[in-house]
Protein backbone atom coordinates (compact mmCIF):
# COMPACT_ATOMS: atom_id res chain seq x y z
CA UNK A 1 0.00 0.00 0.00
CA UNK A 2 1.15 3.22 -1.19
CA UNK A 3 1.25 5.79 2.31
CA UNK A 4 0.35 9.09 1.61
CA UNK A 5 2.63 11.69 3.48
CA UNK A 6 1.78 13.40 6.60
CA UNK A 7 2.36 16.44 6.17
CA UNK A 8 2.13 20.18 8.33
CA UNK A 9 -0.91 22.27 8.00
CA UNK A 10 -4.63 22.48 8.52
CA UNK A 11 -6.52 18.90 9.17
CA UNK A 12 -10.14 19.34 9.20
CA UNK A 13 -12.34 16.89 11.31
CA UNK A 14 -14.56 14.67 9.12
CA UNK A 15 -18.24 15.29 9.68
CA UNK A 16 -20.28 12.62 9.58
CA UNK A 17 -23.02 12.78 7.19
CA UNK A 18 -26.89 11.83 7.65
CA UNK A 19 -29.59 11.81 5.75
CA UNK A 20 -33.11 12.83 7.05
CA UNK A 21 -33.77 9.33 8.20
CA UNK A 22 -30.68 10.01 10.46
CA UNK A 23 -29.00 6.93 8.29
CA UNK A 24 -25.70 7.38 7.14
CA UNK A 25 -24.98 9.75 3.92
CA UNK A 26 -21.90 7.96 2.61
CA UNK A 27 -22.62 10.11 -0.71
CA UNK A 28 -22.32 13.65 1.35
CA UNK A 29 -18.87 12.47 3.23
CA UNK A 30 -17.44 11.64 -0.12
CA UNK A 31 -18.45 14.90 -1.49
CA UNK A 32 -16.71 16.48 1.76
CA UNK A 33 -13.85 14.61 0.72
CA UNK A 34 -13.74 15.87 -2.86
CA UNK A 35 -14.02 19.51 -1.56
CA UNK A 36 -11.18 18.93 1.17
CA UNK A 37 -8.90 17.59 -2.06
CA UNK A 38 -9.68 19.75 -4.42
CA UNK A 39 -8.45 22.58 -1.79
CA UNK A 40 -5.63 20.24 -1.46
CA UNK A 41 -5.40 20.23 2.31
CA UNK A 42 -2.89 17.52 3.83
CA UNK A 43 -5.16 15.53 5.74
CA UNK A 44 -8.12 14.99 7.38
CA UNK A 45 -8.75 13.22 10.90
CA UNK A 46 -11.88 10.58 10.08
CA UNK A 47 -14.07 9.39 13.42
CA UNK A 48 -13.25 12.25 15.44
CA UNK A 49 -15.52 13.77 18.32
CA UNK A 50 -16.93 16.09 15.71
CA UNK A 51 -17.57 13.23 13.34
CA UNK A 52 -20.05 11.95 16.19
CA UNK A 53 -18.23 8.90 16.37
CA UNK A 54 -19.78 8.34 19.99
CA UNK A 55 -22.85 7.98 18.41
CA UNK A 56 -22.12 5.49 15.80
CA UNK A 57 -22.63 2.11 16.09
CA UNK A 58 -19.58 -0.67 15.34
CA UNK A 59 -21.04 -1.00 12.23
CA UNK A 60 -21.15 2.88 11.16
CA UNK A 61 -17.98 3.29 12.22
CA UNK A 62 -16.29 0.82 10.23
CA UNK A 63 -19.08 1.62 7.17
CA UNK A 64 -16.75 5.41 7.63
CA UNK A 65 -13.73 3.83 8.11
CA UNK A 66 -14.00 1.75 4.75
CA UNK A 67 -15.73 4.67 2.63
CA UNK A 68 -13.07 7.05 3.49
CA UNK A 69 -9.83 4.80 2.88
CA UNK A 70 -11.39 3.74 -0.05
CA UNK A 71 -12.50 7.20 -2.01
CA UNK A 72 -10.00 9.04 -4.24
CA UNK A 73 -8.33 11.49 -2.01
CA UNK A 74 -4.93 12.07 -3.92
CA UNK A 75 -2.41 13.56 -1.78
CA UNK A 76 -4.69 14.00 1.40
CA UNK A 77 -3.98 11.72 4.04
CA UNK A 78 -6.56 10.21 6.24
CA UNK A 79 -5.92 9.08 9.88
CA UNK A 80 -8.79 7.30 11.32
CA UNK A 81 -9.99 6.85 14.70
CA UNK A 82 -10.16 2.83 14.67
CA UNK A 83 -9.52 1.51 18.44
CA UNK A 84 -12.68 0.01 19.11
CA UNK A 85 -13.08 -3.54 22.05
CA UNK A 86 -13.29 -3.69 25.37
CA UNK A 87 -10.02 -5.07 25.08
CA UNK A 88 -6.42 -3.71 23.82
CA UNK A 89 -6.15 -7.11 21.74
CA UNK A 90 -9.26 -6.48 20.37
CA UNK A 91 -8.32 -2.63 19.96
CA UNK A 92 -4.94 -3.39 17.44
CA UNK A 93 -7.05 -6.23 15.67
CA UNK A 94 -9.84 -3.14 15.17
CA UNK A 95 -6.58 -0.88 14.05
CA UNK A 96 -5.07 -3.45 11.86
CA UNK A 97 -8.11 -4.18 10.00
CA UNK A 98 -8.68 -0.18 9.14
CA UNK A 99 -5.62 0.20 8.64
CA UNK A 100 -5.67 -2.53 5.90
CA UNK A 101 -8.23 -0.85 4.35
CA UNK A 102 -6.02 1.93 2.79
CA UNK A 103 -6.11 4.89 5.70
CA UNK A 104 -3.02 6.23 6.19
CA UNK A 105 -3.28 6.65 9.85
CA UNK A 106 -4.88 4.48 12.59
CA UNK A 107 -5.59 6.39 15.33
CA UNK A 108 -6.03 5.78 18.98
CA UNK A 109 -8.24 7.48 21.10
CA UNK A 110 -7.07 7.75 24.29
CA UNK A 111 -10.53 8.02 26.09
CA UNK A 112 -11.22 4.69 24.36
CA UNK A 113 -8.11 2.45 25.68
CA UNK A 114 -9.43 -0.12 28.26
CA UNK A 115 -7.69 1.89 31.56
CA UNK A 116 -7.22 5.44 32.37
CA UNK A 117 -3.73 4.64 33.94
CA UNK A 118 -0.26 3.37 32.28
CA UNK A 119 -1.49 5.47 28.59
CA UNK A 120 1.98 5.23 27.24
CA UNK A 121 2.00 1.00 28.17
CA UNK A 122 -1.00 0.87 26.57
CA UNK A 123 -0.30 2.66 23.54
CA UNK A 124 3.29 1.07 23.52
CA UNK A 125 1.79 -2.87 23.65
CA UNK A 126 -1.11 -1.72 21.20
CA UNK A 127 1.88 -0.83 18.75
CA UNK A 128 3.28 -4.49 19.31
CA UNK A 129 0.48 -5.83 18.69
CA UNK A 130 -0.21 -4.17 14.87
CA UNK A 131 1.54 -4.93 12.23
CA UNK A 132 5.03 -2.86 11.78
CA UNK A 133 3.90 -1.46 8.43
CA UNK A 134 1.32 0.27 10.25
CA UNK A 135 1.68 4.32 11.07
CA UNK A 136 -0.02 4.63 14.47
CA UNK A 137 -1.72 7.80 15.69
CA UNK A 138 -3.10 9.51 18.92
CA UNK A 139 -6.04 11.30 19.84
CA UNK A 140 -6.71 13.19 23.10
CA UNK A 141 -10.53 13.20 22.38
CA UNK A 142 -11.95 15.04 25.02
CA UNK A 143 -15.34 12.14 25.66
CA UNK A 144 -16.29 10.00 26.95
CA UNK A 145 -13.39 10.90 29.65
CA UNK A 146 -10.85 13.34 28.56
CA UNK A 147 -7.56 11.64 29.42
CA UNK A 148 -4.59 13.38 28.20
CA UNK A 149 -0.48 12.22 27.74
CA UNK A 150 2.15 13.88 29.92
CA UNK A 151 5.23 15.04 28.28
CA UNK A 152 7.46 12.08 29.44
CA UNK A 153 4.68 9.71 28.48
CA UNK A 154 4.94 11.72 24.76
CA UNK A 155 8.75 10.53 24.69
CA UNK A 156 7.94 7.15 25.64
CA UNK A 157 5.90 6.54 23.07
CA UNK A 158 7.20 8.85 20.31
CA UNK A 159 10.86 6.47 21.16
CA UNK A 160 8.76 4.09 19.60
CA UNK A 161 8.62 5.42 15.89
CA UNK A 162 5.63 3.86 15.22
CA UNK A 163 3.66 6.84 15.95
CA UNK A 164 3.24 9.70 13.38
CA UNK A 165 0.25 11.75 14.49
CA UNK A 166 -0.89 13.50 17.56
CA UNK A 167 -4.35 15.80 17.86
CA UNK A 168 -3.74 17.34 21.22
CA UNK A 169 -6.08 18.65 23.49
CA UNK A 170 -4.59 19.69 26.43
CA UNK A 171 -5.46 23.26 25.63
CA UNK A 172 -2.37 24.60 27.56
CA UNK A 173 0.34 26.19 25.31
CA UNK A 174 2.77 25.63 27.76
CA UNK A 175 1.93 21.55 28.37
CA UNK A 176 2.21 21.68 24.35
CA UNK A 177 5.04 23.04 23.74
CA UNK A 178 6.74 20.45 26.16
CA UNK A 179 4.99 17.64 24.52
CA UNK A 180 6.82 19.42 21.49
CA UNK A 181 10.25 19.13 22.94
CA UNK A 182 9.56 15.49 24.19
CA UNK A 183 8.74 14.22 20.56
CA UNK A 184 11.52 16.15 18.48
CA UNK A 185 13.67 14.31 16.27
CA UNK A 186 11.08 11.03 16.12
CA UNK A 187 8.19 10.57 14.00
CA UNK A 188 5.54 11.91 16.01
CA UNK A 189 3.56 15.27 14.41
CA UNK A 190 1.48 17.38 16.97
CA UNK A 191 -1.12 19.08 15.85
CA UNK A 192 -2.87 21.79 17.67
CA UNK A 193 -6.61 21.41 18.51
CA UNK A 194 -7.58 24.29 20.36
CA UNK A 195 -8.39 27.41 18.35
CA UNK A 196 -6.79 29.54 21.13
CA UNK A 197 -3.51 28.91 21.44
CA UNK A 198 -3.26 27.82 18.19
CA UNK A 199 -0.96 30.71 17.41
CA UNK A 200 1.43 30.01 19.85
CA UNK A 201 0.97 26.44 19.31
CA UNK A 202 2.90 27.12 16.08
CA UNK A 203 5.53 29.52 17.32
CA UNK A 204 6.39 26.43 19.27
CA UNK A 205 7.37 23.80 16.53
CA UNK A 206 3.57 22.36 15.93
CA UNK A 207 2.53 20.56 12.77
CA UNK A 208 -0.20 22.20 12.47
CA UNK A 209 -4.61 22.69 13.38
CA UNK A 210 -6.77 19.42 13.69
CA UNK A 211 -9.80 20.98 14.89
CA UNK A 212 -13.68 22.27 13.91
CA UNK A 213 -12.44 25.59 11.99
CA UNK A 214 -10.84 23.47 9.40
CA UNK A 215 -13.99 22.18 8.65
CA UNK A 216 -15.45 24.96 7.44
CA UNK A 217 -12.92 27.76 6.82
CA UNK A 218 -9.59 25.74 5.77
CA UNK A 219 -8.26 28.65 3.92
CA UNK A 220 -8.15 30.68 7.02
CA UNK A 221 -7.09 28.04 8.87
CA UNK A 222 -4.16 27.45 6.73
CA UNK A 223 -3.08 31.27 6.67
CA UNK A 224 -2.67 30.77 10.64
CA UNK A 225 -0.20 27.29 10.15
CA UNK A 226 1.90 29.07 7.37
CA UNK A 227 4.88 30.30 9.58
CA UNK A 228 5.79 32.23 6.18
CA UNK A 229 3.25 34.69 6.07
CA UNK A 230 3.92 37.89 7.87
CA UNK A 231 2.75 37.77 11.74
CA UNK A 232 0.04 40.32 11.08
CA UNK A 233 -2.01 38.36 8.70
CA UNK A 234 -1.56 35.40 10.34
CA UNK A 235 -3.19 37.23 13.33
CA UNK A 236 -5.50 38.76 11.20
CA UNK A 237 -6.78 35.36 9.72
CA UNK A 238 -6.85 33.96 13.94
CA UNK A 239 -8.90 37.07 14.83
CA UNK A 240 -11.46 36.45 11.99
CA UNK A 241 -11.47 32.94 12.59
CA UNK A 242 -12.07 33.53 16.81
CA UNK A 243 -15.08 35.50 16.04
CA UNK A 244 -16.78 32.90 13.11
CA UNK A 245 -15.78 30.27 15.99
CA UNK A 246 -17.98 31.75 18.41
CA UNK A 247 -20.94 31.83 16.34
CA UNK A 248 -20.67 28.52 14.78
CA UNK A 249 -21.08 27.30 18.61
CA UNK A 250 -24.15 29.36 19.36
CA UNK A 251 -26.04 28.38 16.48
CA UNK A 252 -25.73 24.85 17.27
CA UNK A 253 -22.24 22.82 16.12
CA UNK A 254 -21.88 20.54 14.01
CA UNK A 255 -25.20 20.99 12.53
CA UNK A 256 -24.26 25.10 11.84
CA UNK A 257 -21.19 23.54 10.32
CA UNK A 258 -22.64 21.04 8.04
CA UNK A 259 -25.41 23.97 6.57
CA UNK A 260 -21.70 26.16 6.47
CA UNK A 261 -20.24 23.89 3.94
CA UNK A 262 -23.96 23.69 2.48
CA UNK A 263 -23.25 27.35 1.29
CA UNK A 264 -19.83 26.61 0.11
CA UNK A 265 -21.41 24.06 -2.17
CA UNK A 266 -21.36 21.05 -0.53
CA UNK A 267 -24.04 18.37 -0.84
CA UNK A 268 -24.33 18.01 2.93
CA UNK A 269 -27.68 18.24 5.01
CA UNK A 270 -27.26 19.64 8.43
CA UNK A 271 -28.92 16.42 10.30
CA UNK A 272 -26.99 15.72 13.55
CA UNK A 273 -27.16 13.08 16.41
CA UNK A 274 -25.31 15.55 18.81
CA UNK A 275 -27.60 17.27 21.44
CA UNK A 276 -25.56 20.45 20.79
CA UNK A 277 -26.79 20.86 17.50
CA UNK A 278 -30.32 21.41 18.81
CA UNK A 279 -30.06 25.08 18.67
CA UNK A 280 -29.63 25.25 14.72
CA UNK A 281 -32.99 23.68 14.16
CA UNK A 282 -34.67 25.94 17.20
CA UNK A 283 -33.67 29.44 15.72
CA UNK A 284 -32.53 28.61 11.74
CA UNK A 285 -28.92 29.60 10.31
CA UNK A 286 -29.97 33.79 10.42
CA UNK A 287 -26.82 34.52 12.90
CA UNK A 288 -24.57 32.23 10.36
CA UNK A 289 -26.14 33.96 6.86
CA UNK A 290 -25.14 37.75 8.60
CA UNK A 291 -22.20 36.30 9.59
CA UNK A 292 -20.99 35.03 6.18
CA UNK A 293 -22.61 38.49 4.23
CA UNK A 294 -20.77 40.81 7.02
CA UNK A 295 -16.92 38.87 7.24
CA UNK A 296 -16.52 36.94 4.16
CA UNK A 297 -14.83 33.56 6.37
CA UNK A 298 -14.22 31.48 3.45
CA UNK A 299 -11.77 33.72 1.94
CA UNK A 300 -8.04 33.68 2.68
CA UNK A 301 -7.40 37.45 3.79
CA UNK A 302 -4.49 39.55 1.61
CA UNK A 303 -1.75 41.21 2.73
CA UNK A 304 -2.36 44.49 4.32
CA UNK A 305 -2.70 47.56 2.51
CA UNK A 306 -4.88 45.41 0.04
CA UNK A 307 -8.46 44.20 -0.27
CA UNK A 308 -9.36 41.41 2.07
């Protein structure tokens, strides 16, 4: 199998798609996909809490898993949340077998392993017990218990080399930045998932953004990874992005981000499982639509002095 690179930059979280019978829109995700690609964006983290992975059953999950390892993605990498058994034998069989299926990454979520203690042991024997030709990632996903590595557990298991992706969500620039230091020189990619700190995150050597503003305003999102672009637009393009945050939230997440990439052409209804996404449906997409008309989020700004 040929491995896509994993490369810096901004990963969008893969919504999961429904269709008004609440059953899985395998058509919409791989329209997502095609929009991600055709923006050529490095990569995109499948399963994720934003995906609603918590409220898939085995069989969704793996339906995802399949669909998105299997659609024509080009460059773009996809790591995949794919730890799933009560126990860590059955976790690496779960990770080998979506891994097999052509994702690039198979990711652990920490929340998910069978103890809350020893999470570099566990992530250490899960690794022995996949394949070698397998790139192993980690997720700090905040549910059903957010659980979270320390910066000597990082080293442990970044020692390893079998690990190659990290979406951290410890939300502390200085705990990331250590978790930075700890993984230098290996394999192991951090990428920031708190809008934030994100900033900082890469002053400090990160990869890059794995988080919800990917998902619906990647060019942004990108402007804010690209170390090469003068610090004022990249601030600029963090400001714009802190504000669109904040209403994407109050007008119900991830259904207000599903009717988002509606706009932007996407064949993608807003139907959610998430309780949080009840307040799109109570009071419609009005603070989104005057968002949009008054900011313009799904441009990439210009330099100043110029339009944008």
């Amino acid at each position: 199998m040929t491995q896509r690179a994993i490369r810096d930059g901004a990963w969008p979280i893969l919504l999961t798609a429904f269709d008004g019978d609440n059953r899985l829109d395998l058509a919409a995700i791989g329209a997502l996909l095609d929009f991600y690609r055709d923006l050529k964006l490095p990569g995109v983290l499948a399963l994720g809490q934003a995906s609603e992975m918590l409220l898939l059953d085995h069989d969704e999950r793996l339906r995802v898993a399949e669909f998105v390892a299997r659609h024509p993605r080009g460059g773009m990498a996809a790591a995949t949340v794919g730890n799933y058994g009560d126990t860590l034998a059955a976790q690496a069989d779960c990770l080998q077998r979506i891994y097999d299926l052509g994702t690039d990454v198979a990711v652990v979520a920490l929340s998910l392993l069978p103890s809350s203690r020893d999470l570099a042991e566990q992530l250490l024997e899960l690794a022995s017990l996949v394949g070698p030709e397998a790139r192993l990632g980690i997720y700090e996903i905040p549910e059903p218990e957010h659980r979270l590595l320390s910066p000597d557990e990082v080293a442990q298991v970044a020692a390893s080399e079998r690990f190659h992706f990290m979406k951290d969500t410890c939300r502390q620039i200085d705990a990331f930045s250590a978790k930075v230091r700890a993984a230098a020189g290996t394999n192991l990619k951090l990428y920031q998932a708190n809008l934030a700190v994100l900033p900082a995150s890469m002053d400090a050597g990160g990869a890059g953004f794995c988080g919800w503003l990917p998902i619906v305003a990647p060019e942004l999102s990108v402007q804010v990874c690209d170390l090469s672009l003068p610090a004022d637009l990249r601030l600029r393009a963090h400001d714009k992005l802190m504000a669109f945050n904040e209403v994407i939230i109050a007008s119900g997440f991830p259904a207000s981000a599903k009717y988002l990439l509606g706009l932007r052409g996407v064949s993608i209804q807003p139907n959610s499982r998430r309780d949080t996404a009840a307040p799109f449906f109570a009071q419609g997409p009005a603070a989104l639509d005057e968002f949009v008309a008054r900011e313009d989020p799904f441009r990439a700004l210009e330099l100043a002095g110029n339009p944008g």
